[in-house]
N, C-alpha and C. Protein backbone atom coordinates (compact mmCIF):
# COMPACT_ATOMS: atom_id res chain seq x y z
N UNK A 1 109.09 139.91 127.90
CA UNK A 1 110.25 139.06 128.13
C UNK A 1 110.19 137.88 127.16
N UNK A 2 111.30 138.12 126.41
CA UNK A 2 111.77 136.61 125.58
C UNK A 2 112.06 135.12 126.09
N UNK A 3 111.60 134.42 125.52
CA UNK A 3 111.50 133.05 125.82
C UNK A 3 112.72 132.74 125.82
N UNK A 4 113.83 132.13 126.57
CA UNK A 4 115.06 131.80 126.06
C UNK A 4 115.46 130.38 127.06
N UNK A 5 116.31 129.97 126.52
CA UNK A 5 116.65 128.09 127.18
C UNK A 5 118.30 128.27 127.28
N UNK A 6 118.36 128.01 128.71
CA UNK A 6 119.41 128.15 129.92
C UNK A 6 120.33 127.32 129.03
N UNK A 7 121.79 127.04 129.70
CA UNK A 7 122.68 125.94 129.53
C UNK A 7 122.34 124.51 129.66
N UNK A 8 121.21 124.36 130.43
CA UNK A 8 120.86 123.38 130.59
C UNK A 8 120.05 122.33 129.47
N UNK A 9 118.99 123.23 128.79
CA UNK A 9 118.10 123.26 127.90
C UNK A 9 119.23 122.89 126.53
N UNK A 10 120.09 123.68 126.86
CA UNK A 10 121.20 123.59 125.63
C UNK A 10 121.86 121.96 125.46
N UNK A 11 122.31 122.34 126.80
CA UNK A 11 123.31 120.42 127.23
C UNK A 11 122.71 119.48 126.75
N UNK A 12 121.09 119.26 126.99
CA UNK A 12 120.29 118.24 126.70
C UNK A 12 120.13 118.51 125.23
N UNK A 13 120.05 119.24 124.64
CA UNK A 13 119.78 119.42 122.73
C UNK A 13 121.36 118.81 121.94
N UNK A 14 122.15 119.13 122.80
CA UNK A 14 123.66 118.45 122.45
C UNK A 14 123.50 116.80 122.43
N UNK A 15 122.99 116.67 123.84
CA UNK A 15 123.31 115.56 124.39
C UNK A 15 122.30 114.37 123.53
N UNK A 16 121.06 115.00 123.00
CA UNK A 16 120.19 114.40 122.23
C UNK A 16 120.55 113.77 120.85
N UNK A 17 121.99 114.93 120.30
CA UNK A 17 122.23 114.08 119.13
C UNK A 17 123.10 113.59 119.04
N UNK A 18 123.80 114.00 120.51
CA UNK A 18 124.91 113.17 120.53
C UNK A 18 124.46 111.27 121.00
N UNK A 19 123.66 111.39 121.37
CA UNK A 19 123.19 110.35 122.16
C UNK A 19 122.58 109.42 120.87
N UNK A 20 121.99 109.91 119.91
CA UNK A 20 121.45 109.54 118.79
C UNK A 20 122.90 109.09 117.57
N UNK A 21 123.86 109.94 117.94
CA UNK A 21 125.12 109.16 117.28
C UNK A 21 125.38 107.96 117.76
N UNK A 22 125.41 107.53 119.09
CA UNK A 22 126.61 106.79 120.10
C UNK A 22 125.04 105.60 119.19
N UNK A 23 123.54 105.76 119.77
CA UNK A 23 122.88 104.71 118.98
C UNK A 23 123.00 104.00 117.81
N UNK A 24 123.91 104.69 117.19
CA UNK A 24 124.22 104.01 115.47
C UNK A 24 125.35 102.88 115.51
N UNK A 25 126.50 103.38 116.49
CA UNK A 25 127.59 102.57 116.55
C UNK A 25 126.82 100.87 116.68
N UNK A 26 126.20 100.88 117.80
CA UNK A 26 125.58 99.28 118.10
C UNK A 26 125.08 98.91 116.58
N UNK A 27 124.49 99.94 115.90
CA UNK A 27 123.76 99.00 114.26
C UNK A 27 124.78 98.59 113.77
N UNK A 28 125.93 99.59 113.20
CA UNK A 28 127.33 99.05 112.46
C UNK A 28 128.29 97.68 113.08
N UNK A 29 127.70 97.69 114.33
CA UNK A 29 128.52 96.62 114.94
C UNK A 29 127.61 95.10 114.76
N UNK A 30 126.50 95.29 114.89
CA UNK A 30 125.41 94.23 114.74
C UNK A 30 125.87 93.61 113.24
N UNK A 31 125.53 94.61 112.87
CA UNK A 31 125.62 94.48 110.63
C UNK A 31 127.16 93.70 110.88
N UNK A 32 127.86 93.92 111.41
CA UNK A 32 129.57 93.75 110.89
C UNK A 32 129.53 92.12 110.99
N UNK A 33 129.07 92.04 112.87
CA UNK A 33 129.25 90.92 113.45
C UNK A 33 128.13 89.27 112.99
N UNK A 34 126.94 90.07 111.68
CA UNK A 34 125.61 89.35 111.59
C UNK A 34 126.17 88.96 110.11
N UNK A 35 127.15 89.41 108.95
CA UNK A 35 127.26 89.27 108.16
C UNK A 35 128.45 88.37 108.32
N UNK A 36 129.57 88.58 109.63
CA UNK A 36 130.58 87.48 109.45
C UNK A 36 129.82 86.07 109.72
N UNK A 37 129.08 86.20 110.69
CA UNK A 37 128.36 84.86 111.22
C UNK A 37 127.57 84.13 110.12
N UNK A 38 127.16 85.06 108.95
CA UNK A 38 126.44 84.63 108.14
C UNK A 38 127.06 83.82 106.69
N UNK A 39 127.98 83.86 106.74
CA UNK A 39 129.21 83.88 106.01
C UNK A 39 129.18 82.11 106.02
N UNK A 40 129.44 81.58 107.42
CA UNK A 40 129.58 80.71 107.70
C UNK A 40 128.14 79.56 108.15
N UNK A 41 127.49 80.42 108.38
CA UNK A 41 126.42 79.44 109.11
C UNK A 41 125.09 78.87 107.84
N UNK A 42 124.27 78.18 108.65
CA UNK A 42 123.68 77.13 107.75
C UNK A 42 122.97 77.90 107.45
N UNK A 43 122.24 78.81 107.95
CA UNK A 43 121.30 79.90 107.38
C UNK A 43 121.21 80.31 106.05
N UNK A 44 122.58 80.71 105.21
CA UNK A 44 122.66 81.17 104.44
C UNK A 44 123.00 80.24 103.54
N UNK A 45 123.12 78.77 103.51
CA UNK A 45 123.02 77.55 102.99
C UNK A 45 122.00 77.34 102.43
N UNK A 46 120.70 77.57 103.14
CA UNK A 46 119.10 77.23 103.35
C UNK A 46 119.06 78.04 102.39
N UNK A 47 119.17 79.69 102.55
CA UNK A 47 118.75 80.85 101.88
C UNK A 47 118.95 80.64 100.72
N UNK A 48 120.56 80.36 100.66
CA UNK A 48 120.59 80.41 98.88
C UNK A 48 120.12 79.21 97.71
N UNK A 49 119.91 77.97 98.72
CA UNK A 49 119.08 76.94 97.98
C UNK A 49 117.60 77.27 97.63
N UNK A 50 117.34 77.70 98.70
CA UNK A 50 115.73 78.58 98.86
C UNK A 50 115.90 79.11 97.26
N UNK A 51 116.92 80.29 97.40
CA UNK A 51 116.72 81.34 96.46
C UNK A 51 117.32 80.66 94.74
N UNK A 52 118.04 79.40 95.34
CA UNK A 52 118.01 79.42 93.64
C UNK A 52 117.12 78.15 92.85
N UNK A 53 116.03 77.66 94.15
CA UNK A 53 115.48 76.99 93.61
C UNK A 53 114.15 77.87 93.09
N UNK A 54 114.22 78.90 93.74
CA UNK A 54 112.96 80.09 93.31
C UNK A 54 113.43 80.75 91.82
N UNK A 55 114.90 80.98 91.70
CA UNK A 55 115.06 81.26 90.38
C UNK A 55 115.02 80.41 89.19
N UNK A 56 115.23 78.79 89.56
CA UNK A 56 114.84 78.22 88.53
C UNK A 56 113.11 78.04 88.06
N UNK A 57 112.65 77.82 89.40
CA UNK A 57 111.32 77.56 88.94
C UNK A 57 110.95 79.08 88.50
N UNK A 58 111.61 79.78 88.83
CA UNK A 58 110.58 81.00 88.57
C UNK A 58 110.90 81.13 86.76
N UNK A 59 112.21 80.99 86.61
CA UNK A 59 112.85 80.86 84.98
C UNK A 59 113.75 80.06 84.95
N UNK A 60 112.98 78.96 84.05
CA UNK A 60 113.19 77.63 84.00
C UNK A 60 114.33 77.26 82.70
N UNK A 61 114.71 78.74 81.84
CA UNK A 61 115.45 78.17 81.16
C UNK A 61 116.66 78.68 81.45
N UNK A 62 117.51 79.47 82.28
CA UNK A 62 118.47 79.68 83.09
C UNK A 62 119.30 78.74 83.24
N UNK A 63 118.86 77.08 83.49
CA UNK A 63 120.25 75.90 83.24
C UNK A 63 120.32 75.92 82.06
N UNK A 64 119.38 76.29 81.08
CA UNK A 64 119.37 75.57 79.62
C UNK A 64 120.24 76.40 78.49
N UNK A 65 120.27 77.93 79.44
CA UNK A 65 121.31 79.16 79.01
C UNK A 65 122.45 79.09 79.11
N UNK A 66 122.68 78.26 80.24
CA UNK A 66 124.14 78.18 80.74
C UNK A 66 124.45 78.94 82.16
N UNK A 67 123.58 79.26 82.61
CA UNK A 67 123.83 80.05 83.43
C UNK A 67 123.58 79.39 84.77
N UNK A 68 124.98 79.81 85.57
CA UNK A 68 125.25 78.85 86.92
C UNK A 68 125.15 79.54 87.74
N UNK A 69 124.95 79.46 89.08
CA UNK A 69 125.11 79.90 89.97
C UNK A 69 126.16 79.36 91.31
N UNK A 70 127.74 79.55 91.09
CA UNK A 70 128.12 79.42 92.56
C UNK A 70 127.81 79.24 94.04
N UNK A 71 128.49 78.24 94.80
CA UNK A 71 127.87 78.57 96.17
C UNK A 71 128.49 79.65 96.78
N UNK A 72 129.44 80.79 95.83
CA UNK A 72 129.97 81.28 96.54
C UNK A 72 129.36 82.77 95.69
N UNK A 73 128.45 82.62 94.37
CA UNK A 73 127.50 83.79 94.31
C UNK A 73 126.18 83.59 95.40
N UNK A 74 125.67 82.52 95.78
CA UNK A 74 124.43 82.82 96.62
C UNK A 74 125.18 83.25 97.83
N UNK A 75 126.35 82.65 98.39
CA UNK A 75 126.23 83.49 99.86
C UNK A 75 126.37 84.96 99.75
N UNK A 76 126.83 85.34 98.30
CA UNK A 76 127.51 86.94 98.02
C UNK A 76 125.79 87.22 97.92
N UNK A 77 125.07 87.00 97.40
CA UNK A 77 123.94 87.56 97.18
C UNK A 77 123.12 87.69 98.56
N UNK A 78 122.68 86.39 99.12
CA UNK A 78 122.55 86.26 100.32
C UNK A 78 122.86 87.14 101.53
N UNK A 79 124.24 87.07 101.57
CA UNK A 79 124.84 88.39 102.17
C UNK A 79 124.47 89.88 101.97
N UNK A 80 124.72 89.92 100.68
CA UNK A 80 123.92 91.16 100.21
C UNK A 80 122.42 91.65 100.75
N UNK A 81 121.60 90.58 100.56
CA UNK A 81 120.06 90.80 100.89
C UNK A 81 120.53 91.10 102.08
N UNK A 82 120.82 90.81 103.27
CA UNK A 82 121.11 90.62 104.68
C UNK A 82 121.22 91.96 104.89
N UNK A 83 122.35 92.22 103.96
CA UNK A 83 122.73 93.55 104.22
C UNK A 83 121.93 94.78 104.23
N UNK A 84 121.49 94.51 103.11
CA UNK A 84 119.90 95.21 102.86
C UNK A 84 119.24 95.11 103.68
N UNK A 85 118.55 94.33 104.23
CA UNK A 85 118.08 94.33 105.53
C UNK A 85 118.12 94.98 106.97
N UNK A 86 119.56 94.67 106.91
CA UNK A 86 120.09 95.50 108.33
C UNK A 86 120.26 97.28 107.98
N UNK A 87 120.30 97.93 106.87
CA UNK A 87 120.42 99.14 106.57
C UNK A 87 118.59 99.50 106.94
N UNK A 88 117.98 98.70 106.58
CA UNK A 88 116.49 99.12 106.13
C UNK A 88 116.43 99.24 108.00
N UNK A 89 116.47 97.98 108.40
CA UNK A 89 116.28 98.58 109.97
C UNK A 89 116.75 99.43 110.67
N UNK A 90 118.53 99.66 110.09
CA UNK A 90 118.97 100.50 110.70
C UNK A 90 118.31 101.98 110.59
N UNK A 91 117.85 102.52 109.36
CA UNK A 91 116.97 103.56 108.71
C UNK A 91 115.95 103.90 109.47
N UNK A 92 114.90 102.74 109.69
CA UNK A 92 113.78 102.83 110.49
C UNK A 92 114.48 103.14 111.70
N UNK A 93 115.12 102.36 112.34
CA UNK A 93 115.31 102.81 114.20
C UNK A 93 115.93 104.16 113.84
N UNK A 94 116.61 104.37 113.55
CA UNK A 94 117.34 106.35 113.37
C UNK A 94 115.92 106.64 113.04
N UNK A 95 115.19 106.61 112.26
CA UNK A 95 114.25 107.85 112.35
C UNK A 95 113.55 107.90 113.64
N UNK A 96 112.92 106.21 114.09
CA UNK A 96 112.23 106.30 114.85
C UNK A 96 112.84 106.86 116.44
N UNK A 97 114.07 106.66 116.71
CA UNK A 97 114.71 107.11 117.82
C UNK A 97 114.58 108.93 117.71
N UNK A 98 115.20 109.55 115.85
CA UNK A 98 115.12 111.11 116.24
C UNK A 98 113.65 111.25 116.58
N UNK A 99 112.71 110.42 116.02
CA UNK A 99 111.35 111.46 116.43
C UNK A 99 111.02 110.93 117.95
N UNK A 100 111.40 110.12 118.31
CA UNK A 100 111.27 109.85 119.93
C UNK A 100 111.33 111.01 120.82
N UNK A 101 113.18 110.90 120.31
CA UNK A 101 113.84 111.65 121.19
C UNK A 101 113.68 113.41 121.27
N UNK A 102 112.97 113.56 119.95
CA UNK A 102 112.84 114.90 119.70
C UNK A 102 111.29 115.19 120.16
N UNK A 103 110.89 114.42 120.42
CA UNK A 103 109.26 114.70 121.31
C UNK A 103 109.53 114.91 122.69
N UNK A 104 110.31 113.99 123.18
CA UNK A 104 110.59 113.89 124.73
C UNK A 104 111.55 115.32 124.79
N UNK A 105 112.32 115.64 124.22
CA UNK A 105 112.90 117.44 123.95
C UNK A 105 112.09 118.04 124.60
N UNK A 106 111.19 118.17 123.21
CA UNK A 106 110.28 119.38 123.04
C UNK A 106 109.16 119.40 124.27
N UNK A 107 108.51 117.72 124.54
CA UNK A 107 107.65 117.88 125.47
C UNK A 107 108.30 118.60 127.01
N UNK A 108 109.57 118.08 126.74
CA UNK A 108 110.50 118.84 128.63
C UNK A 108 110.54 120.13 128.49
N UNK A 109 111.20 120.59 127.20
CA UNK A 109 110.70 121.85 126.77
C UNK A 109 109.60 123.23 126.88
N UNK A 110 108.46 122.07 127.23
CA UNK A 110 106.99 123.01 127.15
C UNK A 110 106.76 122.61 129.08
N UNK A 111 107.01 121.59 129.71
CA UNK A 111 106.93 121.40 130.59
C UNK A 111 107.44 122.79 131.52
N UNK A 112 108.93 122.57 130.84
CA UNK A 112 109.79 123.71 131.70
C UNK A 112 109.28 124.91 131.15
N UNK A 113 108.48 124.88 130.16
CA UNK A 113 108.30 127.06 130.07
C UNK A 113 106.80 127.20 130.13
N UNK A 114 105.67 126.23 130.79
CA UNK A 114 104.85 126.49 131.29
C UNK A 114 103.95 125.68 130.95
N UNK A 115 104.11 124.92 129.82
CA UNK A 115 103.57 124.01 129.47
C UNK A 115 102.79 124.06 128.03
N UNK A 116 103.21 125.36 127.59
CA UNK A 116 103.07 125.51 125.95
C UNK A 116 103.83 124.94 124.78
N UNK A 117 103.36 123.74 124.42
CA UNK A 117 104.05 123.36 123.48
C UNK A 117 104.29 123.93 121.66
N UNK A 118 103.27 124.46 121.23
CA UNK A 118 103.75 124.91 120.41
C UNK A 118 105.17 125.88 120.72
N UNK A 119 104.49 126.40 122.13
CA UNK A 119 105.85 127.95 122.32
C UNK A 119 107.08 127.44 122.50
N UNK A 120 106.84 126.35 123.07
CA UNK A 120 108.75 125.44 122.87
C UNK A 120 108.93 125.29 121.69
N UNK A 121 108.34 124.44 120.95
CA UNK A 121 108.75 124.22 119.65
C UNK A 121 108.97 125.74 118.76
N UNK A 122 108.50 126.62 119.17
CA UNK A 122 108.84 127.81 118.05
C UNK A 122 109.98 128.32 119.11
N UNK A 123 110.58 128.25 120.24
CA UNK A 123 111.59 128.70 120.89
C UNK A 123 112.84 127.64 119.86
N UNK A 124 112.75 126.20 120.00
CA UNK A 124 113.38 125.54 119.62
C UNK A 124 114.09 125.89 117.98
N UNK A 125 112.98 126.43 117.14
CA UNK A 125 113.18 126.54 116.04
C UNK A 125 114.19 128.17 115.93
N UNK A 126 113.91 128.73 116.62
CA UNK A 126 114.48 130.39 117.22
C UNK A 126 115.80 130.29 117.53
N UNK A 127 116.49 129.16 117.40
CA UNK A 127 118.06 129.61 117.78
C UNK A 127 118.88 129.28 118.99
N UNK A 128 117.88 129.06 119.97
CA UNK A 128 117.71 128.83 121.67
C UNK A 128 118.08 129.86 122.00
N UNK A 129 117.56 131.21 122.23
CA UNK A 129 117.61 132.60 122.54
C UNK A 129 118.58 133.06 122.30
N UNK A 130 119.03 133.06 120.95
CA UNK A 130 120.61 133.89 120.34
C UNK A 130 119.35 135.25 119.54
N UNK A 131 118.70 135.15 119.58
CA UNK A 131 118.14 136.02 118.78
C UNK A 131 116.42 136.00 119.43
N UNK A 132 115.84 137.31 119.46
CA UNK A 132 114.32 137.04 119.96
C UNK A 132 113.48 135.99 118.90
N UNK A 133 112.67 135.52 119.39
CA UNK A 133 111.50 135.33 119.00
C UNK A 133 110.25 135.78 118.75
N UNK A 134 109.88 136.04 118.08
CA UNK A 134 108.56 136.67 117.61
C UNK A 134 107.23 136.14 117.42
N UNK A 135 105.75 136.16 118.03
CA UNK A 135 105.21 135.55 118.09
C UNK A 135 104.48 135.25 119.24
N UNK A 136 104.32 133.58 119.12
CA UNK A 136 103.84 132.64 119.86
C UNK A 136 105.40 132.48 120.78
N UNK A 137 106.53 133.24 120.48
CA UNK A 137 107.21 132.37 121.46
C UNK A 137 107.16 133.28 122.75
N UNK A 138 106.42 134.10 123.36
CA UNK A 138 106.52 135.09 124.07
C UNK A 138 105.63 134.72 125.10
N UNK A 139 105.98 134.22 126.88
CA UNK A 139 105.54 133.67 127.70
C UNK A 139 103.77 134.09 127.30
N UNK A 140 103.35 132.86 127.35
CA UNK A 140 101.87 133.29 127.09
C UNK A 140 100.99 133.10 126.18
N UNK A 141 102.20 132.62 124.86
CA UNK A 141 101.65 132.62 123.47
C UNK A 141 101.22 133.66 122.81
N UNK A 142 101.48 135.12 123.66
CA UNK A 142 100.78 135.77 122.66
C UNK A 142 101.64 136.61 121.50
């Protein structure tokens, strides 16, 4: 007898990436709502004095070139970094949520078919019983 995963087993593999979509909306909304705020607030005042007193000292002949810097290139830059920022986290939490969520799967997975985890995970990889499995996925491992 072939290993195979009910409607149920199914719902939850849906529901996993669906659930892993609906998690992204909150980043895009964070990023939207962290870059208008930033726009305006003293933070990014600080930042870009920070940052262009680091570019002069760092290259000191940059006034002597002619070359200016706007308060309205540091908040664009500023902003920018920010932005960068919030992608880099957003990156990390998506991965770290799929491999979460895809352990807690697989571990319910092995729970419910006896407690073989490789044999879930090679059921998982199998199609969810549209087709046999061969193998380790066969109650028992063998």
């Amino acid at each position: 007898m072939y290993l195979t995963l009910s409607w149920v087993d199914r719902l939850g593999f849906h529901f996993f990436f669906s659930f892993h979509h609906f998690l992204l909306l909150p980043n895009f909304v964070f990023a939207f709502v962290l870059n208008l705020w930033c726009f305006s607030s003293r933070l990014v005042q600080v930042l870009g004095r920070l940052l262009l007193s680091l570019l002069i000292h760092r290259f000191p002949l940059l006034p002597l070139l002619g070359f200016s810097l706007r308060l309205q290139h540091i908040y664009s830059l500023c902003s920018l970094l920010l932005i960068v920022f919030i992608w880099l986290v957003h990156l990390a939490w998506s991965v770290f949520v799929r491999l979460i969520f895809c352990f807690l799967f697989v571990s319910i997975l092995a729970l419910v078919g006896g407690g073989d985890f490789v044999n879930s995970l090679h059921a998982l990889c199998c199609g969810y019983g549209r087709r046999p499995c061969v193998g380790r996925a066969r109650p028992g491992g063998l």
